[in-house]
Structures are given as C-alpha cells and as structure tokens.
PDB file of N, CA and C in Angstrom:
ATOM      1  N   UNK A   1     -11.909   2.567   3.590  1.00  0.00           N
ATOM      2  CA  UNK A   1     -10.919   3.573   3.907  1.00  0.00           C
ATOM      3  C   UNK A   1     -11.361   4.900   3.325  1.00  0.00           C
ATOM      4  N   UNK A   2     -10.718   5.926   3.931  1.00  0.00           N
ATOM      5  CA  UNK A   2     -10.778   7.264   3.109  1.00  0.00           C
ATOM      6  C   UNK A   2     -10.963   7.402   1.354  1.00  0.00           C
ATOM      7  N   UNK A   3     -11.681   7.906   0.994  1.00  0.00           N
ATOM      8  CA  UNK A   3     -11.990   8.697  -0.536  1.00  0.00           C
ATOM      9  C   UNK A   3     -10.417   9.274  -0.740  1.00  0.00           C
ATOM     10  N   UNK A   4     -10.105  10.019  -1.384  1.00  0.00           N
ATOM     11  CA  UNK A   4      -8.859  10.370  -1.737  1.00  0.00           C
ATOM     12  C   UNK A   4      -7.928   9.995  -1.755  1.00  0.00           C
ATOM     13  N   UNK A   5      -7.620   8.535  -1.427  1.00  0.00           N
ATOM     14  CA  UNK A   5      -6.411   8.502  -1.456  1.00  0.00           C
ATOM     15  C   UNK A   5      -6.004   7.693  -2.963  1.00  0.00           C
ATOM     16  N   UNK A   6      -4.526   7.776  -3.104  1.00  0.00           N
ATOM     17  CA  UNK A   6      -3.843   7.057  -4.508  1.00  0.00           C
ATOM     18  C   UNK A   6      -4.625   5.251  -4.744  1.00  0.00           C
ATOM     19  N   UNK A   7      -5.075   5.352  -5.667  1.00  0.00           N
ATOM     20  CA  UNK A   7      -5.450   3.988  -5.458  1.00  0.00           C
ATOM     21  C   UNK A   7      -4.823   2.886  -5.504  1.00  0.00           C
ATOM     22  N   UNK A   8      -3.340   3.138  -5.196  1.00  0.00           N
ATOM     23  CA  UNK A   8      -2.341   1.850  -4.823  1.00  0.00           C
ATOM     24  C   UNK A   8      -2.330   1.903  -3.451  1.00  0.00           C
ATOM     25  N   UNK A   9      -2.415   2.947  -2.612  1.00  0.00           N
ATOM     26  CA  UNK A   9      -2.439   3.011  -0.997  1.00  0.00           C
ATOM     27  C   UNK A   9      -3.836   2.633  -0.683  1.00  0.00           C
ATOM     28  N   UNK A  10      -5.213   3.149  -1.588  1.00  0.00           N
ATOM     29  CA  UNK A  10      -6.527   2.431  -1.241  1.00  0.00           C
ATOM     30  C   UNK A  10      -6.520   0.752  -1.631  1.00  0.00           C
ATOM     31  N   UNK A  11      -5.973   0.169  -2.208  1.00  0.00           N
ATOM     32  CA  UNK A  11      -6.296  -0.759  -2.946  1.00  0.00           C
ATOM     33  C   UNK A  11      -5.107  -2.028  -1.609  1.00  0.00           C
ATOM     34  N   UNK A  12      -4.043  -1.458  -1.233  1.00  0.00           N
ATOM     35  CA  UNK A  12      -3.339  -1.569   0.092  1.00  0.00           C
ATOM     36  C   UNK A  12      -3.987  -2.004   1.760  1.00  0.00           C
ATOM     37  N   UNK A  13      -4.298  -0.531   1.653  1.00  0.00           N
ATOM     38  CA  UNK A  13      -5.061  -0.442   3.138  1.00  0.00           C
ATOM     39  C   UNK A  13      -6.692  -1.978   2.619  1.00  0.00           C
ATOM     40  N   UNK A  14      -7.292  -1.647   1.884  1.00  0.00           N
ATOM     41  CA  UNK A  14      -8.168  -2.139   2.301  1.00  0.00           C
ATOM     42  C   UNK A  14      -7.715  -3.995   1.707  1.00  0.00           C
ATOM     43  N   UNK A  15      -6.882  -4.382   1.604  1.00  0.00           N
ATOM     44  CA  UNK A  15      -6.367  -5.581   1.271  1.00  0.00           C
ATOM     45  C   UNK A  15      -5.781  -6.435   2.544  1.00  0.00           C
ATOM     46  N   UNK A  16      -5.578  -5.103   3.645  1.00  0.00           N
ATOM     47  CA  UNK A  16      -5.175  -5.744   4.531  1.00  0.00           C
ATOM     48  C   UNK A  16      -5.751  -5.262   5.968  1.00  0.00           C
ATOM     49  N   UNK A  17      -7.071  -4.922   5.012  1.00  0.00           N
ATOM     50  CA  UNK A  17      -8.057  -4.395   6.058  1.00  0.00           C
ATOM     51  C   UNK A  17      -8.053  -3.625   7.364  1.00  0.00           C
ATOM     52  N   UNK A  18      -7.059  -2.139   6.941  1.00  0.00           N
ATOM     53  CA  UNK A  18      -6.718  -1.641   7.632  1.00  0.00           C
ATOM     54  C   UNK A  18      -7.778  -0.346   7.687  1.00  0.00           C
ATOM     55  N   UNK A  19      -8.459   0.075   8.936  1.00  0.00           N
ATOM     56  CA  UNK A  19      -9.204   1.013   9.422  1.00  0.00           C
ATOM     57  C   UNK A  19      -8.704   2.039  10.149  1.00  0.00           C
ATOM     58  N   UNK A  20      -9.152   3.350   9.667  1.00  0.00           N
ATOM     59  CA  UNK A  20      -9.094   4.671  10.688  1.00  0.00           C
ATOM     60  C   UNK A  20      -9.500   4.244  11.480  1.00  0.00           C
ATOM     61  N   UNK A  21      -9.016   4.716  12.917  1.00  0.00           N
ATOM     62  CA  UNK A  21      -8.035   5.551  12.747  1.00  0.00           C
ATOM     63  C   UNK A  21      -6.638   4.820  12.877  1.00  0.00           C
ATOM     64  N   UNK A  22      -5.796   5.188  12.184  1.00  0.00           N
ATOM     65  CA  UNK A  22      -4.627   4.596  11.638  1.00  0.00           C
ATOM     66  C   UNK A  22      -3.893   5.284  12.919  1.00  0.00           C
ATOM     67  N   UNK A  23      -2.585   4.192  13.382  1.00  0.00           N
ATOM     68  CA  UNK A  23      -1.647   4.343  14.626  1.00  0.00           C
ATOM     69  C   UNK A  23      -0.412   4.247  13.569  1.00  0.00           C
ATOM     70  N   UNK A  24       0.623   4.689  14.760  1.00  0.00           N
ATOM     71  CA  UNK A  24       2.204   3.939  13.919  1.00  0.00           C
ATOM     72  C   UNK A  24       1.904   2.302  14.075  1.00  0.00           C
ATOM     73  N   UNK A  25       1.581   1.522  14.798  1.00  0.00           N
ATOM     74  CA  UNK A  25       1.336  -0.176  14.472  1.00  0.00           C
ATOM     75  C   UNK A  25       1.267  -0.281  13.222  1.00  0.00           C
ATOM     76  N   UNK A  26       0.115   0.399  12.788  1.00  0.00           N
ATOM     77  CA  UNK A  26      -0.681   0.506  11.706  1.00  0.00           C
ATOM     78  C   UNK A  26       0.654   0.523  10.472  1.00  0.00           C
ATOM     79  N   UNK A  27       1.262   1.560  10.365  1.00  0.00           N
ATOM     80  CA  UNK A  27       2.113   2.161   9.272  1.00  0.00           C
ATOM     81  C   UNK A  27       3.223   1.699   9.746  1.00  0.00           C
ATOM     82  N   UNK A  28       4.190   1.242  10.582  1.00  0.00           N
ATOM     83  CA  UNK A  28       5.028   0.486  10.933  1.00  0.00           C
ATOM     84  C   UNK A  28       5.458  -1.142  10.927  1.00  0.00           C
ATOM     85  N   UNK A  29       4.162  -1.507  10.863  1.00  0.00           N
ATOM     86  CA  UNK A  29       4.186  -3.212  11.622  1.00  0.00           C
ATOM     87  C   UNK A  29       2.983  -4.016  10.421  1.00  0.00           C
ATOM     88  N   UNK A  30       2.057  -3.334   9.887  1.00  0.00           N
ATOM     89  CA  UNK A  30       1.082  -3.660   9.042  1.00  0.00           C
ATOM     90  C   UNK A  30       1.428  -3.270   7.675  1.00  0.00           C
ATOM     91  N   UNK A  31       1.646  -2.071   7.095  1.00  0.00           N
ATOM     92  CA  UNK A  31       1.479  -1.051   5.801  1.00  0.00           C
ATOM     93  C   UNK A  31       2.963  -1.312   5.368  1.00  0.00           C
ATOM     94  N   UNK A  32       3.834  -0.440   6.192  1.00  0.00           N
ATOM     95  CA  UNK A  32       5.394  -0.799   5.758  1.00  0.00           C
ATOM     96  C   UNK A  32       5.871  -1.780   4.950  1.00  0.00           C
ATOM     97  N   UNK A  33       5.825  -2.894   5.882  1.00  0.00           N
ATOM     98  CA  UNK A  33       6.824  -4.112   5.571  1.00  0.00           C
ATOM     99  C   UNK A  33       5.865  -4.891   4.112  1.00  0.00           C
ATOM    100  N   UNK A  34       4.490  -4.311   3.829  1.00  0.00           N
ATOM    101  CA  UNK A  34       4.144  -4.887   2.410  1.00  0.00           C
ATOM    102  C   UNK A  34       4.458  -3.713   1.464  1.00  0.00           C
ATOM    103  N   UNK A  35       4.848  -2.415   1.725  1.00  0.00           N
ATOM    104  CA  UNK A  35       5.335  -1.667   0.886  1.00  0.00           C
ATOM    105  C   UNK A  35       7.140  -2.070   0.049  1.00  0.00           C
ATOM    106  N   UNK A  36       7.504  -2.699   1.533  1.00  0.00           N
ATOM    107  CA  UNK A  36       9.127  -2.941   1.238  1.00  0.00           C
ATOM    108  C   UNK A  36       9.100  -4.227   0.551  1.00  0.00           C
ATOM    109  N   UNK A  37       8.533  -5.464   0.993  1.00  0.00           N
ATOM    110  CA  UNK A  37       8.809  -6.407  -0.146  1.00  0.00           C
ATOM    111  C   UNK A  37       9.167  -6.366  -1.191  1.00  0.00           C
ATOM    112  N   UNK A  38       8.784  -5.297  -1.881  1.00  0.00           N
ATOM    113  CA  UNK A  38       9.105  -5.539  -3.261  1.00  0.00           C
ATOM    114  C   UNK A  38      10.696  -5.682  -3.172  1.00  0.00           C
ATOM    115  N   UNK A  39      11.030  -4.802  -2.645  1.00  0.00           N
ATOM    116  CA  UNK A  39      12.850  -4.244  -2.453  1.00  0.00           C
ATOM    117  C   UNK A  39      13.260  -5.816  -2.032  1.00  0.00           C
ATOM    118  N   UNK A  40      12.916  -6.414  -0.907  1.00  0.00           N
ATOM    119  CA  UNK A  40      13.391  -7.598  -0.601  1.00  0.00           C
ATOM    120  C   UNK A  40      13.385  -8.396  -1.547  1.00  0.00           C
ATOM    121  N   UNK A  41      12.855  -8.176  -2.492  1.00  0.00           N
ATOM    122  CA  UNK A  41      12.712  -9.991  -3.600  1.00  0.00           C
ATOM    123  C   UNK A  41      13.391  -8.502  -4.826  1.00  0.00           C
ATOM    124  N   UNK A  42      14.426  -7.873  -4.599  1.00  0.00           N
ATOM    125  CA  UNK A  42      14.991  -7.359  -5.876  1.00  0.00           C
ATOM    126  C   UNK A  42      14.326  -6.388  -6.641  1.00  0.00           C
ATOM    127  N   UNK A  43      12.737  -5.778  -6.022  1.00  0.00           N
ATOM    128  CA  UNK A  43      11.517  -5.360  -7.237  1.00  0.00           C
ATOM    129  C   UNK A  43      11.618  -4.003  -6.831  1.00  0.00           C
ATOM    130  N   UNK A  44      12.495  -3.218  -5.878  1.00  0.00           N
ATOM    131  CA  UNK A  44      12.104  -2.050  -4.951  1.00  0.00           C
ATOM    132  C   UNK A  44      11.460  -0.994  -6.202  1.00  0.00           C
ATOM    133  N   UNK A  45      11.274  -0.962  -7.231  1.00  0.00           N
ATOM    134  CA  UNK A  45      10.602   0.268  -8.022  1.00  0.00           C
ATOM    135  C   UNK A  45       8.931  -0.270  -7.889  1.00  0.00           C
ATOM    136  N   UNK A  46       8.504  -1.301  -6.947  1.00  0.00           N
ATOM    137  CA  UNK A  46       7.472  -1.935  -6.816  1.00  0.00           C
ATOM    138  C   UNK A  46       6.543  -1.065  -6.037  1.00  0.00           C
ATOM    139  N   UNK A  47       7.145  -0.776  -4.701  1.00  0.00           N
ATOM    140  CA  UNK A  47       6.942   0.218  -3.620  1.00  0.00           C
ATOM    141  C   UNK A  47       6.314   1.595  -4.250  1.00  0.00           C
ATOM    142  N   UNK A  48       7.705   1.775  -5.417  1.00  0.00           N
ATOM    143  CA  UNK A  48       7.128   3.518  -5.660  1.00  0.00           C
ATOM    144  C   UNK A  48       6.557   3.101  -6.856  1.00  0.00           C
ATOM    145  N   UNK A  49       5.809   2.351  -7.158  1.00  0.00           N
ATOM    146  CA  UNK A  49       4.478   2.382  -8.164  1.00  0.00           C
ATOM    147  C   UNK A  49       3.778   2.099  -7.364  1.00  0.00           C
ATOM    148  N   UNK A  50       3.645   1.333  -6.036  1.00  0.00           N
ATOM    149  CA  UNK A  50       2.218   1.461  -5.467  1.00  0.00           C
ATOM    150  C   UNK A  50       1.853   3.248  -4.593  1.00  0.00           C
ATOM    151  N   UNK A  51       3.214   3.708  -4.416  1.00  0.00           N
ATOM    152  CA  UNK A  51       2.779   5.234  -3.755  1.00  0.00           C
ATOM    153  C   UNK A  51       1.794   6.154  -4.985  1.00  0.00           C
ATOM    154  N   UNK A  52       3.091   5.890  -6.231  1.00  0.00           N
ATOM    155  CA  UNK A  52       2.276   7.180  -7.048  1.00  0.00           C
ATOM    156  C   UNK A  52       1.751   6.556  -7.948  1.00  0.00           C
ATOM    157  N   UNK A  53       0.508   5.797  -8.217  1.00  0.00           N
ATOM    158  CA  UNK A  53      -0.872   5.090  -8.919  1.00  0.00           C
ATOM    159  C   UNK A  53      -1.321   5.849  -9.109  1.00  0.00           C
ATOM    160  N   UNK A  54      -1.934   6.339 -10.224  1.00  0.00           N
ATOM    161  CA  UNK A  54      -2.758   7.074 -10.592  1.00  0.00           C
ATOM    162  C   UNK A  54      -3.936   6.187 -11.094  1.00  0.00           C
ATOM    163  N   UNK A  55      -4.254   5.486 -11.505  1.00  0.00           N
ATOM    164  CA  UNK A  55      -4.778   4.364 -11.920  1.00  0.00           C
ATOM    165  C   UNK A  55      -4.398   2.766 -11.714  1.00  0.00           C
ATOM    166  N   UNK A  56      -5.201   1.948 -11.424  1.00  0.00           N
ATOM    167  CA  UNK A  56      -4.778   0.449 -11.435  1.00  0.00           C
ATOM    168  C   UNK A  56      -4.924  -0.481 -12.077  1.00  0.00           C
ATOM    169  N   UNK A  57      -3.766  -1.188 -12.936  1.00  0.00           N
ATOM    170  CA  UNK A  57      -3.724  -1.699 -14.085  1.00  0.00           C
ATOM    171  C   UNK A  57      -4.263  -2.818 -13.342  1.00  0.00           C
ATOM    172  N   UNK A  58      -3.757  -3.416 -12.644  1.00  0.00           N
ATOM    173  CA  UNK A  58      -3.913  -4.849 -12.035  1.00  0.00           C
ATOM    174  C   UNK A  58      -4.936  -5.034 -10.782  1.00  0.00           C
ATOM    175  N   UNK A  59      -6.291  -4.286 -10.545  1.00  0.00           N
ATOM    176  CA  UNK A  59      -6.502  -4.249  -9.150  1.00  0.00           C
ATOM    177  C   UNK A  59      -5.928  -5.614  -8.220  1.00  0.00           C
ATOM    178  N   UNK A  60      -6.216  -6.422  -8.744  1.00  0.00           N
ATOM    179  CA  UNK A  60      -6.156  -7.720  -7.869  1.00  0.00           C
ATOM    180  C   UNK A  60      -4.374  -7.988  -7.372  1.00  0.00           C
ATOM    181  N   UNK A  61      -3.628  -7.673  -7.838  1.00  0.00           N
ATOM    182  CA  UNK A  61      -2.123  -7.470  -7.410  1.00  0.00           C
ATOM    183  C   UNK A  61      -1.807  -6.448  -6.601  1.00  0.00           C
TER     184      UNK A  61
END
C-alpha cells in the first residue's frame, strides 16, 4: 500500500490485502466493517486507535 499512511490504516489495508486503486467496495464492504467491530463486541475506542496510530504496539493485532 501507499508510504504515508497511519500505521494502523497500513497495517489494515495490507492485512486484508487491499490494493490501489481503492473503490467505495473497497472502504464500504472490505475496510469499514473491520474498523467497526470493535464497537460491535463493546471495544468502539478500538476503531479510533486504529485511525490515529502513531506507532504500533502490537503489529500482529
């Protein structure tokens, strides 16, 4: 994937082996619904630690 990005959205995309060029499928149907899990199982502050990562404590999670 792209250089720049947060390395909770790099560490994301390429976990679920998602390639430019990116569609809404992509961010709708693929990216989304593993961003929201957390919220579903009670964790939703899960989501906004994978947006704003500045570093990754856990790569493998």
């Amino acid at each position: 994937m792209e250089k720049g990005l947060n390395p909770g959205i790099q560490t994301l995309f390429d976990s679920l082996s998602v390639t430019p060029p990116l569609s809404e499928y992509h961010l709708g149907y693929v990216v989304g619904p593993h961003i929201n899990a957390g919220g579903r199982i009670g964790l939703a502050s899960l989501g906004t630690e994978l947006l704003t990562a500045k570093l990754l404590k856990k790569p493998s999670q």
